[in-house]
PDB file of N, CA and C in Angstrom:
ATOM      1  N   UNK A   1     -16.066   8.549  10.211  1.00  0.00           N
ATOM      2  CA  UNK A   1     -14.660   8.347   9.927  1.00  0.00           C
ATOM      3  C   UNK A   1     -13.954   9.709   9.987  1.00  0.00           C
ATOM      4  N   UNK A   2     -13.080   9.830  10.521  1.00  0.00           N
ATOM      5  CA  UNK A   2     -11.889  10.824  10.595  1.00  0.00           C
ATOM      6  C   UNK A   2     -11.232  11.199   9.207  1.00  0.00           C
ATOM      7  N   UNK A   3     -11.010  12.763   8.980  1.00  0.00           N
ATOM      8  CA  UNK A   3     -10.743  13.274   7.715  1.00  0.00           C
ATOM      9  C   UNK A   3      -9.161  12.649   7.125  1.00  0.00           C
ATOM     10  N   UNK A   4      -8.621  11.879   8.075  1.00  0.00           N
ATOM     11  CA  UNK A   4      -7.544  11.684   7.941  1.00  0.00           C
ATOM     12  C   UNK A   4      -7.525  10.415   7.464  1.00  0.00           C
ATOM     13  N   UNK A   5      -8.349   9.200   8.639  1.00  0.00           N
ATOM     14  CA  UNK A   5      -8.641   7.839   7.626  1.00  0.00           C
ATOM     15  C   UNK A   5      -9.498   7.799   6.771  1.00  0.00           C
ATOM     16  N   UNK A   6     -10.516   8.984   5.966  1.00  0.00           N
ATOM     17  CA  UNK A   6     -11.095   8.742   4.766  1.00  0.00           C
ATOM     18  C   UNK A   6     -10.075   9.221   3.723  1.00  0.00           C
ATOM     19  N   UNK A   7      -9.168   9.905   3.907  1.00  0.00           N
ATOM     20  CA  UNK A   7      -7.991  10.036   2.492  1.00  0.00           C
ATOM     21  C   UNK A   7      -7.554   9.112   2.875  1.00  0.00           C
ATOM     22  N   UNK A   8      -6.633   8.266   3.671  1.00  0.00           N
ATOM     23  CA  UNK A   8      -5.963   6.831   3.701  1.00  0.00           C
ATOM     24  C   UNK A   8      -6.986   6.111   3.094  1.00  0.00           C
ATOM     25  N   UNK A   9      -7.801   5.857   2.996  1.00  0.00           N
ATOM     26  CA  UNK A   9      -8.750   4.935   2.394  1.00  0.00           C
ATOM     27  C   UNK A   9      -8.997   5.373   1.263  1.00  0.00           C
ATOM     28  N   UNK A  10      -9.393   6.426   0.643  1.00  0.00           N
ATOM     29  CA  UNK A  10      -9.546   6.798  -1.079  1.00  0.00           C
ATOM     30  C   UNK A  10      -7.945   6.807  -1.455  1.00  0.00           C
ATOM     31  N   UNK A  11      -7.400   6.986  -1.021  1.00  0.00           N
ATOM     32  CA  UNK A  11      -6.096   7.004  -1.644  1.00  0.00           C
ATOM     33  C   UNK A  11      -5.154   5.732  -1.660  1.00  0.00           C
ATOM     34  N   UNK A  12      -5.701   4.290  -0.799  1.00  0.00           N
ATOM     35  CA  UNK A  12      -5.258   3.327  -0.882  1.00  0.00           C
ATOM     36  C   UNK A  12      -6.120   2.199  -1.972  1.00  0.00           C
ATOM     37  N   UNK A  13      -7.629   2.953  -1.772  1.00  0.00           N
ATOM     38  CA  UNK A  13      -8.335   2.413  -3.500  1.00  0.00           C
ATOM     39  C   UNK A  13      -8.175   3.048  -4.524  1.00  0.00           C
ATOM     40  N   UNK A  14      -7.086   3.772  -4.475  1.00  0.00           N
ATOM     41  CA  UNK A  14      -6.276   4.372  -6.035  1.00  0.00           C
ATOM     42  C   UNK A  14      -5.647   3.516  -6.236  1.00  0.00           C
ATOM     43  N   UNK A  15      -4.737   3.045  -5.704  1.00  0.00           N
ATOM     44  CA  UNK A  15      -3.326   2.567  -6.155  1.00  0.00           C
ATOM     45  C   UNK A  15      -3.877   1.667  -7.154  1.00  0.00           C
ATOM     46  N   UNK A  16      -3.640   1.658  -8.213  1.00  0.00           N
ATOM     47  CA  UNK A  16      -4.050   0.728  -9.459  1.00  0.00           C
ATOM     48  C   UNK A  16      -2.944  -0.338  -9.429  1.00  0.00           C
ATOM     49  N   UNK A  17      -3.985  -1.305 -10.352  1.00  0.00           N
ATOM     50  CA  UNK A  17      -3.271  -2.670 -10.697  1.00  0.00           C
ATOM     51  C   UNK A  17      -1.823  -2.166 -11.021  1.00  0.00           C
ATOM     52  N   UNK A  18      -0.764  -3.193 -10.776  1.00  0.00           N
ATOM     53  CA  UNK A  18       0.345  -3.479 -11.242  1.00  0.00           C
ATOM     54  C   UNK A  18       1.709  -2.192 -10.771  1.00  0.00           C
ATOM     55  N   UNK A  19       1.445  -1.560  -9.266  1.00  0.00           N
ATOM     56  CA  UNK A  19       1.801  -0.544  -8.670  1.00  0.00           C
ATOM     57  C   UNK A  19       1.933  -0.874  -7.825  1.00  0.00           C
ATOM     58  N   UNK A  20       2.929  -0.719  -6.746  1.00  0.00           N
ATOM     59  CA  UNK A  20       2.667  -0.991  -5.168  1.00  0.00           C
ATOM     60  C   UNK A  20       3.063   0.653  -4.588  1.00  0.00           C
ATOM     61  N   UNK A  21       2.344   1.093  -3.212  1.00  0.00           N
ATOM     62  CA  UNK A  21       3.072   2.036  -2.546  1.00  0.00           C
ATOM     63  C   UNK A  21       3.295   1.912  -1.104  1.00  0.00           C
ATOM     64  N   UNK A  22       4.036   2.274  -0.856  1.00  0.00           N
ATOM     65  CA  UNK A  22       4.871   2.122   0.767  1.00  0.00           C
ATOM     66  C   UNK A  22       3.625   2.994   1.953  1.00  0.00           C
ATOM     67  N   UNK A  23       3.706   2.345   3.150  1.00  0.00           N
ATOM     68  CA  UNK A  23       2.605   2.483   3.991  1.00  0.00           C
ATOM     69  C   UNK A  23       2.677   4.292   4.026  1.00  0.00           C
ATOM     70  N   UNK A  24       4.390   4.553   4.517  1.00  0.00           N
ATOM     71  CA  UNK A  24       4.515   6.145   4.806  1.00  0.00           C
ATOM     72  C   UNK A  24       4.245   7.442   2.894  1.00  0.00           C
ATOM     73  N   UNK A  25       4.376   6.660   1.734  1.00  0.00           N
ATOM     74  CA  UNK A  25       3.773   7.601   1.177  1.00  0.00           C
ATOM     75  C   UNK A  25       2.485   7.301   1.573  1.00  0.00           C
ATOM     76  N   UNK A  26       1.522   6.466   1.505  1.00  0.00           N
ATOM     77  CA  UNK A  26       0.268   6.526   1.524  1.00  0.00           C
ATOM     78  C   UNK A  26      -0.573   8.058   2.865  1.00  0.00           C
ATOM     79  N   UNK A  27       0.552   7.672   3.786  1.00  0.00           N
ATOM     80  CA  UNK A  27       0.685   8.216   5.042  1.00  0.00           C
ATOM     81  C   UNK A  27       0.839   9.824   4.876  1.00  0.00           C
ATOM     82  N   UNK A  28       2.024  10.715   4.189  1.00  0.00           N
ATOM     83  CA  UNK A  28       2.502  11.019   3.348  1.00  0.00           C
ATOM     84  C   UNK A  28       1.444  12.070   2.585  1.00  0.00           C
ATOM     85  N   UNK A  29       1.120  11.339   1.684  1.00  0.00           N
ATOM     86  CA  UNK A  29       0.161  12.418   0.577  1.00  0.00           C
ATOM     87  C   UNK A  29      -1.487  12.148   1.437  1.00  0.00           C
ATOM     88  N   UNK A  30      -1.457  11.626   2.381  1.00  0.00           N
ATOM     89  CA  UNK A  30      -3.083  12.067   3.379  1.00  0.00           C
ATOM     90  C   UNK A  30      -2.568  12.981   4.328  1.00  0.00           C
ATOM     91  N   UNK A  31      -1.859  13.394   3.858  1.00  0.00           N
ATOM     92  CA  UNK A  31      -1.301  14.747   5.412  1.00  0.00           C
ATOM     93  C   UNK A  31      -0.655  14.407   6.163  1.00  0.00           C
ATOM     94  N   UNK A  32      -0.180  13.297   6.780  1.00  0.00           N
ATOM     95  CA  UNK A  32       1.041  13.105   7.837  1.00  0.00           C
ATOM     96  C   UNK A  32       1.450  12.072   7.494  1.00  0.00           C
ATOM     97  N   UNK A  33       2.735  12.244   7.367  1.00  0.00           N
ATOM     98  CA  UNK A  33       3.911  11.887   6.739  1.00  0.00           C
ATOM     99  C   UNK A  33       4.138  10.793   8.250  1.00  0.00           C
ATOM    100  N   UNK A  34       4.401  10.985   9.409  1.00  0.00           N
ATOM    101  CA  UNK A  34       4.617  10.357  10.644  1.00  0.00           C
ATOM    102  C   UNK A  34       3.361   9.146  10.970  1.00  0.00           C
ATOM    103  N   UNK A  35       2.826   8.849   9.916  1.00  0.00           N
ATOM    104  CA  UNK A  35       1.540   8.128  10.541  1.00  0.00           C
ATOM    105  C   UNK A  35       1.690   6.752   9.815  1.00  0.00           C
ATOM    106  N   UNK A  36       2.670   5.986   9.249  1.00  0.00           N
ATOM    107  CA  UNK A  36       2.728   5.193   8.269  1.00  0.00           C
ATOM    108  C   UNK A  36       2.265   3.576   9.453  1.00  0.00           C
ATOM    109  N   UNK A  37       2.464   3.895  10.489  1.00  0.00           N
ATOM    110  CA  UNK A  37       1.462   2.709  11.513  1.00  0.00           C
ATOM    111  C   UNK A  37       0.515   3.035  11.796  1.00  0.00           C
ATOM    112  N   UNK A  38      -0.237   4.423  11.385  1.00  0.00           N
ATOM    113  CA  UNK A  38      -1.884   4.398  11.560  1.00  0.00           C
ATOM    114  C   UNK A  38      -2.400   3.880  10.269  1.00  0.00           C
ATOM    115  N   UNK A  39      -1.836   4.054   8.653  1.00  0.00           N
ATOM    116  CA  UNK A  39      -1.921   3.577   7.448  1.00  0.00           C
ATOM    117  C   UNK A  39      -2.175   1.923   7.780  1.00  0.00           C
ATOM    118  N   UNK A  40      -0.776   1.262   8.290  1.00  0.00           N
ATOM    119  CA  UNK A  40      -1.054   0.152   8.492  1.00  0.00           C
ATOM    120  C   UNK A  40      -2.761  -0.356   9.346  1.00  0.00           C
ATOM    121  N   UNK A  41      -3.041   0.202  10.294  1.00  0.00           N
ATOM    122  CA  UNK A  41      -4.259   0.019  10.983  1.00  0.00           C
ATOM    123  C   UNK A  41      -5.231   0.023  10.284  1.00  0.00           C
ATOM    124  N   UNK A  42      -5.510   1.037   9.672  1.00  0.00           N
ATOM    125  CA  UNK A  42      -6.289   1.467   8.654  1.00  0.00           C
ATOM    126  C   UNK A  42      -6.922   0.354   7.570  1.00  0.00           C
ATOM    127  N   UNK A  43      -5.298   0.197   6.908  1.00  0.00           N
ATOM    128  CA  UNK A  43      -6.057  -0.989   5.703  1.00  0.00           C
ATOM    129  C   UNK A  43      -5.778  -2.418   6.891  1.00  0.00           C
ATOM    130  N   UNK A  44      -5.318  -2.500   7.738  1.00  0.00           N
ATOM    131  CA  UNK A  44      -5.700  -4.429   8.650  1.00  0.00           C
ATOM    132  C   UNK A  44      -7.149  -4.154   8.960  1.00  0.00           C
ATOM    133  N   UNK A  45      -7.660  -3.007   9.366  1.00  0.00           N
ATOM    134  CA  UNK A  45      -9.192  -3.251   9.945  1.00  0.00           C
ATOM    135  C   UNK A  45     -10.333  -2.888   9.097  1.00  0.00           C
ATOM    136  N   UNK A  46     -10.388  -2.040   7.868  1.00  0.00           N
ATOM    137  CA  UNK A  46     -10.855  -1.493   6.681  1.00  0.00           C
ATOM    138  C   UNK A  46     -10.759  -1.953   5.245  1.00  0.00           C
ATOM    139  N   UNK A  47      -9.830  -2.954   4.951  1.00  0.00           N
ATOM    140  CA  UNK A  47      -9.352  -3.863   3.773  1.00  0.00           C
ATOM    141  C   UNK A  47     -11.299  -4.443   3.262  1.00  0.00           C
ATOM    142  N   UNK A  48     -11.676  -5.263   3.797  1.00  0.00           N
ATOM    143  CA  UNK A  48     -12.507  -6.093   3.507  1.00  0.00           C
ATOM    144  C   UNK A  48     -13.766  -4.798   3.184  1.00  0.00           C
ATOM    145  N   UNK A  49     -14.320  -4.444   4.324  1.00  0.00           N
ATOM    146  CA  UNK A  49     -15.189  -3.436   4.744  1.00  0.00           C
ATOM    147  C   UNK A  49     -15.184  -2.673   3.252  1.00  0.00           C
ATOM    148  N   UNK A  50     -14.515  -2.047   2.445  1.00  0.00           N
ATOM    149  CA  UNK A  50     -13.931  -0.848   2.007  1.00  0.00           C
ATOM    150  C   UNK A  50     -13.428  -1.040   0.156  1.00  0.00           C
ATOM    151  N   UNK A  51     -13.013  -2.442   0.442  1.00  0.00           N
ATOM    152  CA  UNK A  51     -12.468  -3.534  -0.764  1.00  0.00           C
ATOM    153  C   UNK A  51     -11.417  -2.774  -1.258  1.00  0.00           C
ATOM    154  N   UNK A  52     -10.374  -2.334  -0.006  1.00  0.00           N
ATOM    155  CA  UNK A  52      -9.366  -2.079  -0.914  1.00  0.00           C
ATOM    156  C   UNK A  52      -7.923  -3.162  -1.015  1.00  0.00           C
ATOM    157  N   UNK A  53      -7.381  -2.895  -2.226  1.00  0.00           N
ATOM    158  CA  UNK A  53      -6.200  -4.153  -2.643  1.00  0.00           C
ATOM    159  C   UNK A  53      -5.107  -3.774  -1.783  1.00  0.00           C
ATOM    160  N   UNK A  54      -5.335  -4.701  -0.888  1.00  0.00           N
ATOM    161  CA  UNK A  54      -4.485  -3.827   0.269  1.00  0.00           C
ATOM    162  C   UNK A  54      -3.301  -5.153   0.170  1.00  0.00           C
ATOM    163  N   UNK A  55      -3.100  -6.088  -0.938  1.00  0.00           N
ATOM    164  CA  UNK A  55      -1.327  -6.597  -1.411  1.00  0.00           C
ATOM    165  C   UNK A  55      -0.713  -5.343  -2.061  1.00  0.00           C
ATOM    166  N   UNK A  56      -1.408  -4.347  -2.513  1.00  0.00           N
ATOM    167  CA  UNK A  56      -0.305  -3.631  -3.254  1.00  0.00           C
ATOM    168  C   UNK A  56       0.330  -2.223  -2.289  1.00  0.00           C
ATOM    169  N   UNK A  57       0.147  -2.329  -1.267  1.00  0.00           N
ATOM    170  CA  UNK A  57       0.920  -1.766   0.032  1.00  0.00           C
ATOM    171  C   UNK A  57       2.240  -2.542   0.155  1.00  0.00           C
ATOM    172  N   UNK A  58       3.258  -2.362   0.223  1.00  0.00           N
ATOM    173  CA  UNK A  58       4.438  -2.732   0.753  1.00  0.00           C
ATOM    174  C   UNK A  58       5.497  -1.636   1.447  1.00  0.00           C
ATOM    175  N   UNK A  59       6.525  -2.004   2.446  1.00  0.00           N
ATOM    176  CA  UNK A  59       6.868  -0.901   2.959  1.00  0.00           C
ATOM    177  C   UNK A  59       8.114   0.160   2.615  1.00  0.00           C
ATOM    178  N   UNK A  60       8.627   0.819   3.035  1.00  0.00           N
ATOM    179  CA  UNK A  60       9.322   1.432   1.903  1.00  0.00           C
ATOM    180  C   UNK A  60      10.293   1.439   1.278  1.00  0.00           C
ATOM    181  N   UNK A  61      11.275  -0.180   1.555  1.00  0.00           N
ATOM    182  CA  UNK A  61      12.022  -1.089   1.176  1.00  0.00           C
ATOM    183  C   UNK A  61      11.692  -1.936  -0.507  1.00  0.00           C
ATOM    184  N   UNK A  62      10.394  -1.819  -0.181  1.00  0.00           N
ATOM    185  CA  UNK A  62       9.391  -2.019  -1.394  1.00  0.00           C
ATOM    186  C   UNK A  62       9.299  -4.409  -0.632  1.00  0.00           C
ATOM    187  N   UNK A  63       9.311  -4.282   0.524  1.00  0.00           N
ATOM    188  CA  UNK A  63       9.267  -5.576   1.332  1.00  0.00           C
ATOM    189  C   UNK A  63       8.103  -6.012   1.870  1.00  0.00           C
ATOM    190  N   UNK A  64       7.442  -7.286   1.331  1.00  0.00           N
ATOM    191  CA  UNK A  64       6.374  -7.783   2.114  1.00  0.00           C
ATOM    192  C   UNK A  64       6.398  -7.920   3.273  1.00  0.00           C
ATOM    193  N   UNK A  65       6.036  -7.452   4.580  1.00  0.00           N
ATOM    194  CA  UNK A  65       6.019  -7.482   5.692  1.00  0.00           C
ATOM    195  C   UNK A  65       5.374  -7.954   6.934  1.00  0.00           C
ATOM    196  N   UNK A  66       4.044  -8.793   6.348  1.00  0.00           N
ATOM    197  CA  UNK A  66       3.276  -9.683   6.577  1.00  0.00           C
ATOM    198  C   UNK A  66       3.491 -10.768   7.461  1.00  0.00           C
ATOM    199  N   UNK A  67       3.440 -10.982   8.723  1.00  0.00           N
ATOM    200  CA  UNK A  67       4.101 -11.470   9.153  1.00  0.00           C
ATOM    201  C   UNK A  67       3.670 -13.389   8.854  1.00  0.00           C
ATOM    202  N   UNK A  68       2.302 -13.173   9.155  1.00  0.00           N
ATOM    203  CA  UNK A  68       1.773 -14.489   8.593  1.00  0.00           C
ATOM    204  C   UNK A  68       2.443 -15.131   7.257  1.00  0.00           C
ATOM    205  N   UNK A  69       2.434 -16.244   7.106  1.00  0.00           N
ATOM    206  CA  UNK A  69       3.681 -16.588   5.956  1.00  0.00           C
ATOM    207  C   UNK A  69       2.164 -16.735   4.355  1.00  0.00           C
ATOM    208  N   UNK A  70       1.089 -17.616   4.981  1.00  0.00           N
ATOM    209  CA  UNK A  70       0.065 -17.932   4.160  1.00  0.00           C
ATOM    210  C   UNK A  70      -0.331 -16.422   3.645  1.00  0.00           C
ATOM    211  N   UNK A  71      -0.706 -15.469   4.409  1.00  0.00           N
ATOM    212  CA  UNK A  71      -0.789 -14.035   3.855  1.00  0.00           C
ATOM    213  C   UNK A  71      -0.148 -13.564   2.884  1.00  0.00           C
ATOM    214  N   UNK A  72       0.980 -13.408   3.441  1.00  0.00           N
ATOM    215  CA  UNK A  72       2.443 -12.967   2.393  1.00  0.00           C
ATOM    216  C   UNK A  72       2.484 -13.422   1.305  1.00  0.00           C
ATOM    217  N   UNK A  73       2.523 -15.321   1.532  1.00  0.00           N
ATOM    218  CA  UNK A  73       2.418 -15.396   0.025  1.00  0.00           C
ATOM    219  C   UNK A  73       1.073 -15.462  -0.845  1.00  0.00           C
ATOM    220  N   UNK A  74      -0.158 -15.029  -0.326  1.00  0.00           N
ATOM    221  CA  UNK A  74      -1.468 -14.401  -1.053  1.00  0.00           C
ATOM    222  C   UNK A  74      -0.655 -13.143  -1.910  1.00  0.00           C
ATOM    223  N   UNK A  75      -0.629 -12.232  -1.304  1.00  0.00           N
ATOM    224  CA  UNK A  75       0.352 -11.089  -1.304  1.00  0.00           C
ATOM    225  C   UNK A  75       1.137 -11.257  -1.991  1.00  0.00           C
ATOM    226  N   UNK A  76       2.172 -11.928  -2.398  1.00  0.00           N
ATOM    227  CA  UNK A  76       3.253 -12.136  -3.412  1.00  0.00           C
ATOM    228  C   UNK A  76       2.443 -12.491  -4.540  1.00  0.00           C
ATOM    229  N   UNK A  77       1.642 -13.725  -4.550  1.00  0.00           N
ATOM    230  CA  UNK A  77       0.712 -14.126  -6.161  1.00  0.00           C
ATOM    231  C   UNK A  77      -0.419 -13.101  -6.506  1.00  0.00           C
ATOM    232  N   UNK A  78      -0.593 -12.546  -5.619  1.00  0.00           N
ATOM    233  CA  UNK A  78      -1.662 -11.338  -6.044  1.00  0.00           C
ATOM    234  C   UNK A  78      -0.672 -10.205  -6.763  1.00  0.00           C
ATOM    235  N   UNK A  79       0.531  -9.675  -6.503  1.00  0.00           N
ATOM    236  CA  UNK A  79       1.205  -9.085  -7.042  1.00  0.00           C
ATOM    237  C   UNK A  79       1.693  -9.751  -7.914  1.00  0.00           C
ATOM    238  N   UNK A  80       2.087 -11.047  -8.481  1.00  0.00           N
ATOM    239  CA  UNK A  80       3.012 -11.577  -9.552  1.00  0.00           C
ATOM    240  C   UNK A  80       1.450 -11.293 -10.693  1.00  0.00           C
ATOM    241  N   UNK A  81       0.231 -11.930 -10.169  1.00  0.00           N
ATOM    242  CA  UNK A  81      -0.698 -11.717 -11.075  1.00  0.00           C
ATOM    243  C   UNK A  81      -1.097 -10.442 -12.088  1.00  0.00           C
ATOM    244  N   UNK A  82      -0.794  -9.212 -11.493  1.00  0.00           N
ATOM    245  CA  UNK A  82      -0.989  -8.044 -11.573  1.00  0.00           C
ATOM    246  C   UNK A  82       0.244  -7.643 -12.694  1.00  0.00           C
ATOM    247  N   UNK A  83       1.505  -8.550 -12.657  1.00  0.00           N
ATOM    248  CA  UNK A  83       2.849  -8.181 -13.116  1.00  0.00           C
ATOM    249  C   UNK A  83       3.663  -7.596 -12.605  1.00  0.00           C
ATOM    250  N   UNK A  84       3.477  -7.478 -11.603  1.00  0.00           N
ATOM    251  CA  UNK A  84       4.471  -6.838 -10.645  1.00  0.00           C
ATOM    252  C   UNK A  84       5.401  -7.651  -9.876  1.00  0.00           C
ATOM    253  N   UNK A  85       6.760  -8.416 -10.293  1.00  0.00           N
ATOM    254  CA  UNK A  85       7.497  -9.379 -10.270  1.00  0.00           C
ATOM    255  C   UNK A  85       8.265  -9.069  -8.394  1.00  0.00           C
ATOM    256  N   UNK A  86       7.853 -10.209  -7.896  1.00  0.00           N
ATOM    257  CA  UNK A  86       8.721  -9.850  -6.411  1.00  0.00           C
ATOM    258  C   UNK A  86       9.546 -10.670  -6.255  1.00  0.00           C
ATOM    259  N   UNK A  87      10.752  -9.828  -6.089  1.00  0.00           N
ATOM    260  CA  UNK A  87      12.696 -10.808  -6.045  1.00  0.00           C
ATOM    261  C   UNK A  87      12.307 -11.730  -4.501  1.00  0.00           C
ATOM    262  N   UNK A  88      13.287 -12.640  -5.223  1.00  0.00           N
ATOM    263  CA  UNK A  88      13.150 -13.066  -3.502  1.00  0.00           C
ATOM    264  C   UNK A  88      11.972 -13.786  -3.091  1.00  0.00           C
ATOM    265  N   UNK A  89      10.741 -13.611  -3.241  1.00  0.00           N
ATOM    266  CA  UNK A  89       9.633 -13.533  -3.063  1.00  0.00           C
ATOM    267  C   UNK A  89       9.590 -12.911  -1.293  1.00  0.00           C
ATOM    268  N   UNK A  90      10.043 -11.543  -1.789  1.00  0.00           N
ATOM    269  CA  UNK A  90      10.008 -10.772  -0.247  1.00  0.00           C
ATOM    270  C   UNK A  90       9.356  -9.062  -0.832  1.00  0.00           C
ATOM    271  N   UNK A  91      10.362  -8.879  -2.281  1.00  0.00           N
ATOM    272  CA  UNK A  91      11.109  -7.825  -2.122  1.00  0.00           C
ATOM    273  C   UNK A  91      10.348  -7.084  -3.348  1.00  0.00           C
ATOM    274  N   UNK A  92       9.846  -5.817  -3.605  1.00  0.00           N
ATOM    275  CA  UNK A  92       9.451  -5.180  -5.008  1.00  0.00           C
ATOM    276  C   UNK A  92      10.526  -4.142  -5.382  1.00  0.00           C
ATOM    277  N   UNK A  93      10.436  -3.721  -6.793  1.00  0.00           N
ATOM    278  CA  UNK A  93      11.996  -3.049  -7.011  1.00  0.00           C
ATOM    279  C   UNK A  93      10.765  -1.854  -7.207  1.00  0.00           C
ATOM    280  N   UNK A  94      11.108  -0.802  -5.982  1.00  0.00           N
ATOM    281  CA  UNK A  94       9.929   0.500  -5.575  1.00  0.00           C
ATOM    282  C   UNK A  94      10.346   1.044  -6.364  1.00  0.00           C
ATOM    283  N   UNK A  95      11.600   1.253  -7.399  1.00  0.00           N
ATOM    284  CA  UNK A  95      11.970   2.442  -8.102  1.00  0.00           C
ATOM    285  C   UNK A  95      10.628   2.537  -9.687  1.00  0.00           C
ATOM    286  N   UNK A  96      10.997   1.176  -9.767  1.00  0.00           N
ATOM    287  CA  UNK A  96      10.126   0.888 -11.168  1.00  0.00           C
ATOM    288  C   UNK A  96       8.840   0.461 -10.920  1.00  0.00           C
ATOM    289  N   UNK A  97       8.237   0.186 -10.123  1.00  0.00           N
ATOM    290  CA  UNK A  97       6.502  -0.174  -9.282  1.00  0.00           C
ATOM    291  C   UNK A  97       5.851   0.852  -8.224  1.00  0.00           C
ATOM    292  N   UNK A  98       6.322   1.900  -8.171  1.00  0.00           N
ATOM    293  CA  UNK A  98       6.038   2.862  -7.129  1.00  0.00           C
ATOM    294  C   UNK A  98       5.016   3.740  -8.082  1.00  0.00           C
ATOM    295  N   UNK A  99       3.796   3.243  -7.398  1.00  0.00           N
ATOM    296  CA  UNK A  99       2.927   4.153  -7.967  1.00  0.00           C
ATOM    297  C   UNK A  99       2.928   6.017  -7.810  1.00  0.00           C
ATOM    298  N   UNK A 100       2.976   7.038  -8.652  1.00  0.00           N
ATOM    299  CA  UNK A 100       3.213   7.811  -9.347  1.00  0.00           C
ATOM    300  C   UNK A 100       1.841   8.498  -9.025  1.00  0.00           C
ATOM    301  N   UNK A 101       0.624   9.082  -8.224  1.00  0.00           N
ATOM    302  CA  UNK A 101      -0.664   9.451  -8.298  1.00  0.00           C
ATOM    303  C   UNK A 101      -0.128  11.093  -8.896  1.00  0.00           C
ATOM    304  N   UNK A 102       0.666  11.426  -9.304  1.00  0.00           N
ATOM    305  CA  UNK A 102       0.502  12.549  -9.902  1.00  0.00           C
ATOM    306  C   UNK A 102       0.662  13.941  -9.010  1.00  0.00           C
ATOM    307  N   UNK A 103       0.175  14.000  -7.832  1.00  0.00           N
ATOM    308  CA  UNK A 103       0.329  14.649  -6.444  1.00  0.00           C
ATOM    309  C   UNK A 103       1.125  14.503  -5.657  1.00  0.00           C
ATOM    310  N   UNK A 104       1.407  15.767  -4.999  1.00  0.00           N
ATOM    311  CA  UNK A 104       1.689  15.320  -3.093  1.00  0.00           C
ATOM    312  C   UNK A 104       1.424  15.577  -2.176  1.00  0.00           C
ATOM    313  N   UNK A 105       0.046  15.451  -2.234  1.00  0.00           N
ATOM    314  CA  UNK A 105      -0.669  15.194  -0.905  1.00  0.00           C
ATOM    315  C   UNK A 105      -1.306  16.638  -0.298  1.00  0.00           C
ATOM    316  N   UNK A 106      -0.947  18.025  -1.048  1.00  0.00           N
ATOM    317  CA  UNK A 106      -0.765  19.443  -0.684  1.00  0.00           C
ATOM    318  C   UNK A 106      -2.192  20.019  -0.807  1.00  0.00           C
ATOM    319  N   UNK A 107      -2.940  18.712  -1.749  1.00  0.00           N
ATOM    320  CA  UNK A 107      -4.508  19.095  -2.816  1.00  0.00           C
ATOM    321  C   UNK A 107      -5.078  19.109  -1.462  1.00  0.00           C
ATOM    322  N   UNK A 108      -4.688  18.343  -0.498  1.00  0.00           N
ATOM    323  CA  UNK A 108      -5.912  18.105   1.012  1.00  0.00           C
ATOM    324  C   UNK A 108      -5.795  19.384   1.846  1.00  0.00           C
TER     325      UNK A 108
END
């Protein structure tokens, strides 16, 4: 694995329960900020493999983006479960659910 998708991957099995973060921070605090569609790649082909909670990704709208509808709404009840309330059932309010890891990304 590439030094770049093993921090996308430890840093997307951080995000703790009841937090969501947007593909481009994830993108962001692993060193490139411009990569928030390699993030996406990353957890679609590495999710299972890897076991990371890859509902609590949303993008930086704080918007489920999923295009599959049965997904999405996995994705929405996996987040309502957690407590993390989605308006709309689209939408997370990123100001107050934006996970916080303490860093930015500078430690790599």
């Amino acid at each position: 694995m590439e030094d770049f998708t093993e921090r996308v991957v430890k840093l997307l099995k951080e995000v703790p329960a009841g937090t969501v973060a947007s593909y481009g921070q994830i993108a962001r605090l692993a060193g490139n900020a411009r990569a928030a569609r390699q993030v996406t790649r990353i957890l679609h082909s590495m999710s299972r493999k890897h076991g990371i909670p890859w509902h609590r990704i949303v993008n930086a709208k704080g918007e489920i983006v999923i295009s599959d509808g049965e997904t999405a709404f996995e994705q929405e009840e996996r987040l309502r479960d957690e407590g993390v309330p989605v308006i709309g059932g689209k939408r997370v309010d990123m100001e107050r659910y934006r996970w916080d890891p303490g860093f930015d990304g500078e430690e790599w």
